[in-house]
C-alpha atoms as a PDB file:
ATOM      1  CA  UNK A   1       7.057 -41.506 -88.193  1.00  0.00           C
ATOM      2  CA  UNK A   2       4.298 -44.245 -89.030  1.00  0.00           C
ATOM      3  CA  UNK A   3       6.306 -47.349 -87.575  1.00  0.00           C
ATOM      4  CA  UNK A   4       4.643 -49.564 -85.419  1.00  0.00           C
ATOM      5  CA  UNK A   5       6.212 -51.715 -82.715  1.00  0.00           C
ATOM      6  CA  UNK A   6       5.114 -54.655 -81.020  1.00  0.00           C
ATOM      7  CA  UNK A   7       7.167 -55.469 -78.600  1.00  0.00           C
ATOM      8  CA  UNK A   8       5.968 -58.928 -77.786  1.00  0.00           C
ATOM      9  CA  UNK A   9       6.422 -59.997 -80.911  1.00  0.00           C
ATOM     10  CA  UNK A  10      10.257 -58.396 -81.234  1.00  0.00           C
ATOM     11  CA  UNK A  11      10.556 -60.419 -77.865  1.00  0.00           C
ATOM     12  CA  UNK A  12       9.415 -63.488 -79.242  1.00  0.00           C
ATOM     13  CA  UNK A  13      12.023 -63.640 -82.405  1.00  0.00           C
ATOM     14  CA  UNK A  14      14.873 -62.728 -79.860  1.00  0.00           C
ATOM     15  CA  UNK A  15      13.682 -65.786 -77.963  1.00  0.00           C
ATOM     16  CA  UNK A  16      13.423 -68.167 -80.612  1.00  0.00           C
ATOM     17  CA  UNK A  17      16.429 -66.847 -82.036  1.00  0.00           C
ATOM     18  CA  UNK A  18      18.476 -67.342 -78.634  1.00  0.00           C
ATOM     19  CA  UNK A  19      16.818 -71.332 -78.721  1.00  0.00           C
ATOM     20  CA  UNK A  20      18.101 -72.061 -82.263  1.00  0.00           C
ATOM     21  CA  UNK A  21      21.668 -70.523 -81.765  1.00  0.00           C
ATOM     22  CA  UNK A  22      22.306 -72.571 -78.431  1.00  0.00           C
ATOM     23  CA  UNK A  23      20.419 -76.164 -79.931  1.00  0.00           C
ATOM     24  CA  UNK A  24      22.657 -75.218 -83.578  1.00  0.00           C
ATOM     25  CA  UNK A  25      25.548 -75.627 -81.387  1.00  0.00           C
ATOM     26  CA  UNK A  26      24.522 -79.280 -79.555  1.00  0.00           C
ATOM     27  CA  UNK A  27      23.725 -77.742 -76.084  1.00  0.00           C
ATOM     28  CA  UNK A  28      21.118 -77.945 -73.869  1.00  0.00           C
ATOM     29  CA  UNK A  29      18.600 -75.693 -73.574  1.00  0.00           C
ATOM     30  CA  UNK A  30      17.108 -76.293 -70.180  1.00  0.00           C
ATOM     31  CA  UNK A  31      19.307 -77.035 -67.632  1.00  0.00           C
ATOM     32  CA  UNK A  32      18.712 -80.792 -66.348  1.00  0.00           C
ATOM     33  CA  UNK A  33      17.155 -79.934 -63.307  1.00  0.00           C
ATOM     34  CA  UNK A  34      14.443 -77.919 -64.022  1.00  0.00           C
ATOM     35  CA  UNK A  35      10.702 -78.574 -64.845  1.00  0.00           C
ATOM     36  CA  UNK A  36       8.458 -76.502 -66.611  1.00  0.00           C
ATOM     37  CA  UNK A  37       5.426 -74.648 -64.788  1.00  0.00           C
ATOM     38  CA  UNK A  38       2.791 -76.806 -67.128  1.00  0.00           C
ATOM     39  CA  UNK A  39       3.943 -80.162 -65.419  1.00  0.00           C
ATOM     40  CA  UNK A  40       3.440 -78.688 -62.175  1.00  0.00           C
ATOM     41  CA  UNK A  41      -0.301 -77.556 -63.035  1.00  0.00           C
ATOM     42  CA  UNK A  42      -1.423 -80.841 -63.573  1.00  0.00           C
ATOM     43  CA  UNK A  43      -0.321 -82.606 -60.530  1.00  0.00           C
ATOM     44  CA  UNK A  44      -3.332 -83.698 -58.575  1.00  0.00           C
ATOM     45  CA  UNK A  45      -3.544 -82.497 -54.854  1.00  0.00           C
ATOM     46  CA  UNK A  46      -5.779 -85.683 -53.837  1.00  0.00           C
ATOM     47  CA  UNK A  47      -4.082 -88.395 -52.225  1.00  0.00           C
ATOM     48  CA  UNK A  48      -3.543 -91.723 -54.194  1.00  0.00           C
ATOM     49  CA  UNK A  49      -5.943 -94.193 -53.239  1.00  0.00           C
ATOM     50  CA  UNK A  50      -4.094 -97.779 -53.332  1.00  0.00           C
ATOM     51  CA  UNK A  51      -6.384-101.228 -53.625  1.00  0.00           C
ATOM     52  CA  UNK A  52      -5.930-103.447 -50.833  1.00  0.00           C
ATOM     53  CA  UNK A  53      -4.158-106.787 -51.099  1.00  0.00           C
ATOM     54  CA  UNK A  54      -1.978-108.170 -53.836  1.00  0.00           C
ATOM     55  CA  UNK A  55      -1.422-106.546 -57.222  1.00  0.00           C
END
């Protein structure tokens, strides 16, 4: 037939489409709780090291 379909891209209007109808209407998006994965990624897994004495 000579269409062409992508469906990531199909995917990605129905996303962004599903974000602006639920933001037009004043809710929330994400639900308080969560976090996204990128905040996780950057957490360091070596300890703190704290200075002794007073700050």
């Amino acid at each position: 037939c000579g269409s062409h379909h992508d469906r990531d891209i199909n995917a990605a209007i129905n996303i962004l489409a599903a974000g602006l109808a639920v933001s037009a209407c004043g809710a929330t998006v994400r639900p308080e709780g969560s976090k996204s994965r990128l905040c996780e990624c950057y957490v360091s897994a070596a300890p703190l090291q704290e200075a002794a004495g007073n700050p």
